[in-house]
N, C-alpha and C. Protein backbone atom coordinates (compact mmCIF):
# COMPACT_ATOMS: atom_id res chain seq x y z
N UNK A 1 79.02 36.33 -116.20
CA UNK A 1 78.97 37.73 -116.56
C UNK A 1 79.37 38.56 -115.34
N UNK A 2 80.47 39.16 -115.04
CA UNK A 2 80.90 40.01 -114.18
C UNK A 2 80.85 41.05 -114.39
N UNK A 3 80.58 41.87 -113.36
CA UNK A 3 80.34 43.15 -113.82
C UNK A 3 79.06 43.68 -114.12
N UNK A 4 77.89 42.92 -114.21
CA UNK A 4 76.96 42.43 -114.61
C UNK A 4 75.75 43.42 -113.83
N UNK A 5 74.93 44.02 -114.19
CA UNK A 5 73.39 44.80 -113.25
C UNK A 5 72.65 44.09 -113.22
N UNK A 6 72.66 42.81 -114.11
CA UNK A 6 71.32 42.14 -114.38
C UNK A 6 71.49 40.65 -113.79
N UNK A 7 70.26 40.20 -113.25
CA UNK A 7 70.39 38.97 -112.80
C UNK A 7 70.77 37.94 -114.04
N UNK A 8 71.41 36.83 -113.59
CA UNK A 8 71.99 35.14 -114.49
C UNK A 8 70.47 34.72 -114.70
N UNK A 9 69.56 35.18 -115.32
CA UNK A 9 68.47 34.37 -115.64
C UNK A 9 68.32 34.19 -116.90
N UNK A 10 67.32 33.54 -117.47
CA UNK A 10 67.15 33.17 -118.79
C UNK A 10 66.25 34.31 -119.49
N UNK A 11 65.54 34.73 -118.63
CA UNK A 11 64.68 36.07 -119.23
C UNK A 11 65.43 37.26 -119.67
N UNK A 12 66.70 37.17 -118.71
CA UNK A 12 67.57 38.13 -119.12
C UNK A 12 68.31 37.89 -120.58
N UNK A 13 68.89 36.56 -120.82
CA UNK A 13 69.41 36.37 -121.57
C UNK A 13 68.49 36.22 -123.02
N UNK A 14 67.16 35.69 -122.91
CA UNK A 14 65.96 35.62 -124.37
C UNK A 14 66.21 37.31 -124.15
N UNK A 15 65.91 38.20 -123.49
CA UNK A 15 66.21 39.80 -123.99
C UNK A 15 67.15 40.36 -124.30
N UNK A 16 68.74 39.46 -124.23
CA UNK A 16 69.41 40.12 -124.73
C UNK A 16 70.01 39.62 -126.27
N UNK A 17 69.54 38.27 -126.02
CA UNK A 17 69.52 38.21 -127.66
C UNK A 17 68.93 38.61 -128.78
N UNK A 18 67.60 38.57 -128.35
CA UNK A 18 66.51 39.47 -129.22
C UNK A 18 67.44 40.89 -129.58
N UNK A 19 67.58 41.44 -128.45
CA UNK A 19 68.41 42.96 -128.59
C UNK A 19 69.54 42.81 -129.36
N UNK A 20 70.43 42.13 -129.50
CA UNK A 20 71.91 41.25 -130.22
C UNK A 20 71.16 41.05 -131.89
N UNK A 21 70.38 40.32 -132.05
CA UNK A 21 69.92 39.45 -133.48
C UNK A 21 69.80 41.05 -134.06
N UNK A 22 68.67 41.84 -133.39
CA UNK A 22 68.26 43.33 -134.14
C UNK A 22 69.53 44.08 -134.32
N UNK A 23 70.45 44.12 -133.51
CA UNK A 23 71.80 45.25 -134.24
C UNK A 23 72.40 44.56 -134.79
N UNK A 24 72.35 43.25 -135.11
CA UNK A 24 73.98 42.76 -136.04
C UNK A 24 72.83 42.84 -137.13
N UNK A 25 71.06 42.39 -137.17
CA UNK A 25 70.75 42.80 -138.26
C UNK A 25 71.05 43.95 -139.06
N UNK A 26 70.38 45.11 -138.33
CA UNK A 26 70.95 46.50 -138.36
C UNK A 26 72.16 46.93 -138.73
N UNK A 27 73.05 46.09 -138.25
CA UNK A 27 74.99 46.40 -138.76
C UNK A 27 75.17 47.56 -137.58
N UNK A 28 74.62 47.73 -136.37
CA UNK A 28 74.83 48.58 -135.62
C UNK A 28 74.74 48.40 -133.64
N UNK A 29 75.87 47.90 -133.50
CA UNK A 29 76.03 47.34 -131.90
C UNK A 29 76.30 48.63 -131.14
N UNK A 30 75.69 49.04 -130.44
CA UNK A 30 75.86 49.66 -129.53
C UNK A 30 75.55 49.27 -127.71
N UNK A 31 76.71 48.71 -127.02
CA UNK A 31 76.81 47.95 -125.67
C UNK A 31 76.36 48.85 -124.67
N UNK A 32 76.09 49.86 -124.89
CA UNK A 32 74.97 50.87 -123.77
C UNK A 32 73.39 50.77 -124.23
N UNK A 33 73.48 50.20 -125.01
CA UNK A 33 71.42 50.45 -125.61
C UNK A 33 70.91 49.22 -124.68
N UNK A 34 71.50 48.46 -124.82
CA UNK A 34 70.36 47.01 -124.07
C UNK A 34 70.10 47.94 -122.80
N UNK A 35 68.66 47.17 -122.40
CA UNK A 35 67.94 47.55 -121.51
C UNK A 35 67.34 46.41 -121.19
N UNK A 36 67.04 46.01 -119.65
CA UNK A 36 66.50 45.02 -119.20
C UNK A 36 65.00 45.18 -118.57
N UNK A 37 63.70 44.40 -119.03
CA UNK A 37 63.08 44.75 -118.80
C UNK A 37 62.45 43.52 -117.81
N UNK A 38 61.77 43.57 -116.81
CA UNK A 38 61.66 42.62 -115.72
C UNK A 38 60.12 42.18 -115.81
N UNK A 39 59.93 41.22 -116.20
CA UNK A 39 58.79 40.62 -116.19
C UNK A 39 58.05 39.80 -115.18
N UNK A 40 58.87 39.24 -114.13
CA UNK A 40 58.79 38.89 -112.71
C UNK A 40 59.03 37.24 -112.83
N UNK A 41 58.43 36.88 -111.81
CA UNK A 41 59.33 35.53 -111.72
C UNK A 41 58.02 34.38 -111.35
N UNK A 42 57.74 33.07 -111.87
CA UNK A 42 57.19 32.47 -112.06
C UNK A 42 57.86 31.32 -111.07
N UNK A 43 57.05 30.46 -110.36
CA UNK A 43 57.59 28.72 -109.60
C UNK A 43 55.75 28.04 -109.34
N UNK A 44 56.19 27.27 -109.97
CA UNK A 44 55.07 26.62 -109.50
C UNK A 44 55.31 25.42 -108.14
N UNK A 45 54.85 25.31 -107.20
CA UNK A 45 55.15 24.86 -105.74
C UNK A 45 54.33 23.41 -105.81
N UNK A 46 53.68 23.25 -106.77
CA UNK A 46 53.20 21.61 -106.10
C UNK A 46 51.33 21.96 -106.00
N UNK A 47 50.58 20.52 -106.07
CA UNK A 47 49.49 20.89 -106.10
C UNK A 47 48.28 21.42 -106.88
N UNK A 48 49.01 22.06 -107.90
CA UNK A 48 48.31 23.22 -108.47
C UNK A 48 48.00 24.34 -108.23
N UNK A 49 49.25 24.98 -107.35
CA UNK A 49 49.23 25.70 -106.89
C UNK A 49 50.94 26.49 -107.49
N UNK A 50 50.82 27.71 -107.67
CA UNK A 50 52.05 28.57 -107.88
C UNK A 50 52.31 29.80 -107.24
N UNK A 51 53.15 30.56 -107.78
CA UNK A 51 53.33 31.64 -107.09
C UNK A 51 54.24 32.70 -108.29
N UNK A 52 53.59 33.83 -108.21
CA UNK A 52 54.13 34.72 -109.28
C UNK A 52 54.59 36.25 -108.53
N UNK A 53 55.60 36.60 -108.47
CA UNK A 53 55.85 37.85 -108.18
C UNK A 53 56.56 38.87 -109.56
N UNK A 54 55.52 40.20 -109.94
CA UNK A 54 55.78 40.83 -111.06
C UNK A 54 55.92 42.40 -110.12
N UNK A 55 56.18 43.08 -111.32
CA UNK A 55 56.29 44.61 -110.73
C UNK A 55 54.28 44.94 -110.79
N UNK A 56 53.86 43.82 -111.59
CA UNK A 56 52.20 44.66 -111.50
C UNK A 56 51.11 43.69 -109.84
N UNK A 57 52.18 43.21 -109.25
CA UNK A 57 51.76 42.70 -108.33
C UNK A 57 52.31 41.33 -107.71
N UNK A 58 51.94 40.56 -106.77
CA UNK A 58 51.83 39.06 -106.38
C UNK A 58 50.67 38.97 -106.30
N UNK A 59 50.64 37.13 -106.83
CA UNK A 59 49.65 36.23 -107.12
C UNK A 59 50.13 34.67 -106.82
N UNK A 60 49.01 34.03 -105.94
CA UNK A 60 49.57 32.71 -105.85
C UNK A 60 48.65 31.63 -105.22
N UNK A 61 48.54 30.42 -105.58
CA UNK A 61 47.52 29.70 -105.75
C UNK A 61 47.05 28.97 -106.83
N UNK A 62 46.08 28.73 -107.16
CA UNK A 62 45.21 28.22 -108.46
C UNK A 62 45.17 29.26 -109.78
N UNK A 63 45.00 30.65 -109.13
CA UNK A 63 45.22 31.28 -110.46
C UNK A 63 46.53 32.02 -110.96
N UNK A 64 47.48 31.58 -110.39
CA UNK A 64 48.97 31.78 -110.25
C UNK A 64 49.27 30.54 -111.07
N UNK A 65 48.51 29.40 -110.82
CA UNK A 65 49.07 28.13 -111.51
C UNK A 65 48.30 27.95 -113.12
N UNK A 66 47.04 28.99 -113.13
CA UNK A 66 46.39 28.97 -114.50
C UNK A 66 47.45 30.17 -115.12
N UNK A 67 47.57 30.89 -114.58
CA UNK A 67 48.99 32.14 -115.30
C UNK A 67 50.16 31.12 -116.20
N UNK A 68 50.54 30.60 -114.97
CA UNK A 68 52.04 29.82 -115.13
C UNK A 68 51.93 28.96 -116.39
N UNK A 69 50.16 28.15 -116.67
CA UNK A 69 50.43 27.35 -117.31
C UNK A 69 50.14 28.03 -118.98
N UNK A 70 49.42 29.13 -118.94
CA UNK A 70 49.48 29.72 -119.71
C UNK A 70 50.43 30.45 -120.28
N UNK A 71 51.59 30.81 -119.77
CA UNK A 71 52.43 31.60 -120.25
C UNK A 71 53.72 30.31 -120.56
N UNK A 72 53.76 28.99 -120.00
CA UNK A 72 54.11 28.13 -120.74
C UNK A 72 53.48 27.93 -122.42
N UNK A 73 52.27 27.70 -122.41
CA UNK A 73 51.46 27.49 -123.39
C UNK A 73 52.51 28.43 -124.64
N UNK A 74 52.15 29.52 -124.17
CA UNK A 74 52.55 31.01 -124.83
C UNK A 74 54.14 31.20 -125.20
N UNK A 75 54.74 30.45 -124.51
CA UNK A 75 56.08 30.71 -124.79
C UNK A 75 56.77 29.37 -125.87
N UNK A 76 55.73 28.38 -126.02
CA UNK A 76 55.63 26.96 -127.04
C UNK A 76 56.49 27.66 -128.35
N UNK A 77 56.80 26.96 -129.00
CA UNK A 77 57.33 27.21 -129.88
C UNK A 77 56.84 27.15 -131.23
N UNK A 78 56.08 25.89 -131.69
CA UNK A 78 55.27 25.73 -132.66
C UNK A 78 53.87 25.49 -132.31
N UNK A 79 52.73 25.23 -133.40
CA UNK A 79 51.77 24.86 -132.73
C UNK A 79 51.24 23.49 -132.79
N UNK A 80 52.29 22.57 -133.10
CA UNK A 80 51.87 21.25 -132.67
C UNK A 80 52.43 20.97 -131.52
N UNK A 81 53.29 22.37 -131.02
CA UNK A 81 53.76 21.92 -129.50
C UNK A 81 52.18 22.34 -128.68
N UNK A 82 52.31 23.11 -129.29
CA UNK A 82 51.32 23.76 -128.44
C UNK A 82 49.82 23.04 -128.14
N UNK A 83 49.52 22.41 -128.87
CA UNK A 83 48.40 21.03 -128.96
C UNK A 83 48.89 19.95 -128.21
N UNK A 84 49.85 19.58 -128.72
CA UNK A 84 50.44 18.45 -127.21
C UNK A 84 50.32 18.26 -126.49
N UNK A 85 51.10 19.07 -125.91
CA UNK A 85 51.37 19.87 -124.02
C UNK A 85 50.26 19.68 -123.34
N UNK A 86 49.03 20.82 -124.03
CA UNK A 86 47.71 20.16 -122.84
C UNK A 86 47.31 18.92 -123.16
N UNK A 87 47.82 18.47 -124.59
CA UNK A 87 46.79 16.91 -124.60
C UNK A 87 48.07 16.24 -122.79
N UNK A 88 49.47 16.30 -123.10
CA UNK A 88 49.52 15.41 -122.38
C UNK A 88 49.62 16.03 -120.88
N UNK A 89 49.43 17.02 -120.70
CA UNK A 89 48.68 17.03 -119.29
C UNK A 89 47.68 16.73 -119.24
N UNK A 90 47.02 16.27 -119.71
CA UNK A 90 45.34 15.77 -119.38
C UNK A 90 45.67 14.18 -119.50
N UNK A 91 46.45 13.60 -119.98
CA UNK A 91 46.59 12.09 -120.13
C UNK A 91 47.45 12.29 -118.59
N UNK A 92 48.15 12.80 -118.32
CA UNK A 92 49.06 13.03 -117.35
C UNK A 92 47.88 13.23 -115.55
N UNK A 93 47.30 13.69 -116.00
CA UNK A 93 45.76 14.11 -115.02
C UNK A 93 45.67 12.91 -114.87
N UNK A 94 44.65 12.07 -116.10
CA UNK A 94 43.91 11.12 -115.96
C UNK A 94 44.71 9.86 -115.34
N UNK A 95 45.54 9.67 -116.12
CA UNK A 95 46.30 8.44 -115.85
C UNK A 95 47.34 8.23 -114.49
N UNK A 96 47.79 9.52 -114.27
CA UNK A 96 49.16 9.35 -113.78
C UNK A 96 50.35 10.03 -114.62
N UNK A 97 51.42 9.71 -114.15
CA UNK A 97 52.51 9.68 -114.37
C UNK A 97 53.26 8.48 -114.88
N UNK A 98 53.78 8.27 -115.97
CA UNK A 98 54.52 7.00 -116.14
C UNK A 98 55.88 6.87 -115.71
N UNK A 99 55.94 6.15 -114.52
CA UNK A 99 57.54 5.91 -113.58
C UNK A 99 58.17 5.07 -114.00
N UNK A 100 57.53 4.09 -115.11
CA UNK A 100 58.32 2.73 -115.33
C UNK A 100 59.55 2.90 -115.89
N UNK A 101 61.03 2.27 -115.90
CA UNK A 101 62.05 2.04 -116.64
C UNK A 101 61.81 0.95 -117.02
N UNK A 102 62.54 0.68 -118.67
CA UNK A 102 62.82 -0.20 -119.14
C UNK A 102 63.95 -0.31 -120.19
C-alpha cells in the first residue's frame, strides 16, 4: 500500500475490511470515510511475561501477559475454539511441549 498513513498491520487491515463489507453492503464506497482507529500493540516476550503499549497507557509483565492472553481468548472465533485453547495451554503447562517428529 503506497501512499499509505496507516501502518502494514493486521489491525489495520481487520478495520478496513469491516469498513469495506459495511459500504458494499450499503451500495455506498466512499475512499475518504475509513478511519483508523489504534488499539496499540501487543508481544508477548517469553516467561509469562508481555508487553502492551496503547494510547490508554503501557503495561508489562504478568498482567500484560493475562491482557494478551485474554484478548487472544476474545478474538477466537468460535466457541469450541475458545474452550480448547485454554484446555491446551494447561496440557501445554503441565506436560510440556510436544517436540517429537514423526
Amino acid at each position: 500500500m503506497e501512499n499509505s498513513a496507516y501502518p502494514a498491520t493486521a489491525q489495520v487491515a481487520n478495520q478496513k475490511a469491516r469498513w469495506l463489507a459495511k459500504q458494499l453492503n450499503r451500495n455506498t464506497i466512499d475512499n475518504n470515510a475509513f478511519t483508523y482507529k489504534d488499539l496499540g500493540i501487543m508481544a508477548y516476550v517469553g516467561n509469562w511475561n508481555a508487553i502492551i503499549a496503547s494510547s490508554g497507557g503501557n503495561v508489562s509483565g504478568r498482567a500484560a501477559w493475562l491482557i494478551w492472553r485474554g484478548a487472544y481468548l476474545a478474538k477466537s472465533v468460535s466457541w469450541r475454539n475458545r474452550i480448547l485453547i485454554p484446555t491446551y495451554w494447561f496440557v501445554n503447562w503441565l506436560f510440556g511441549r510436544d517436540i517429537s517428529r514423526f
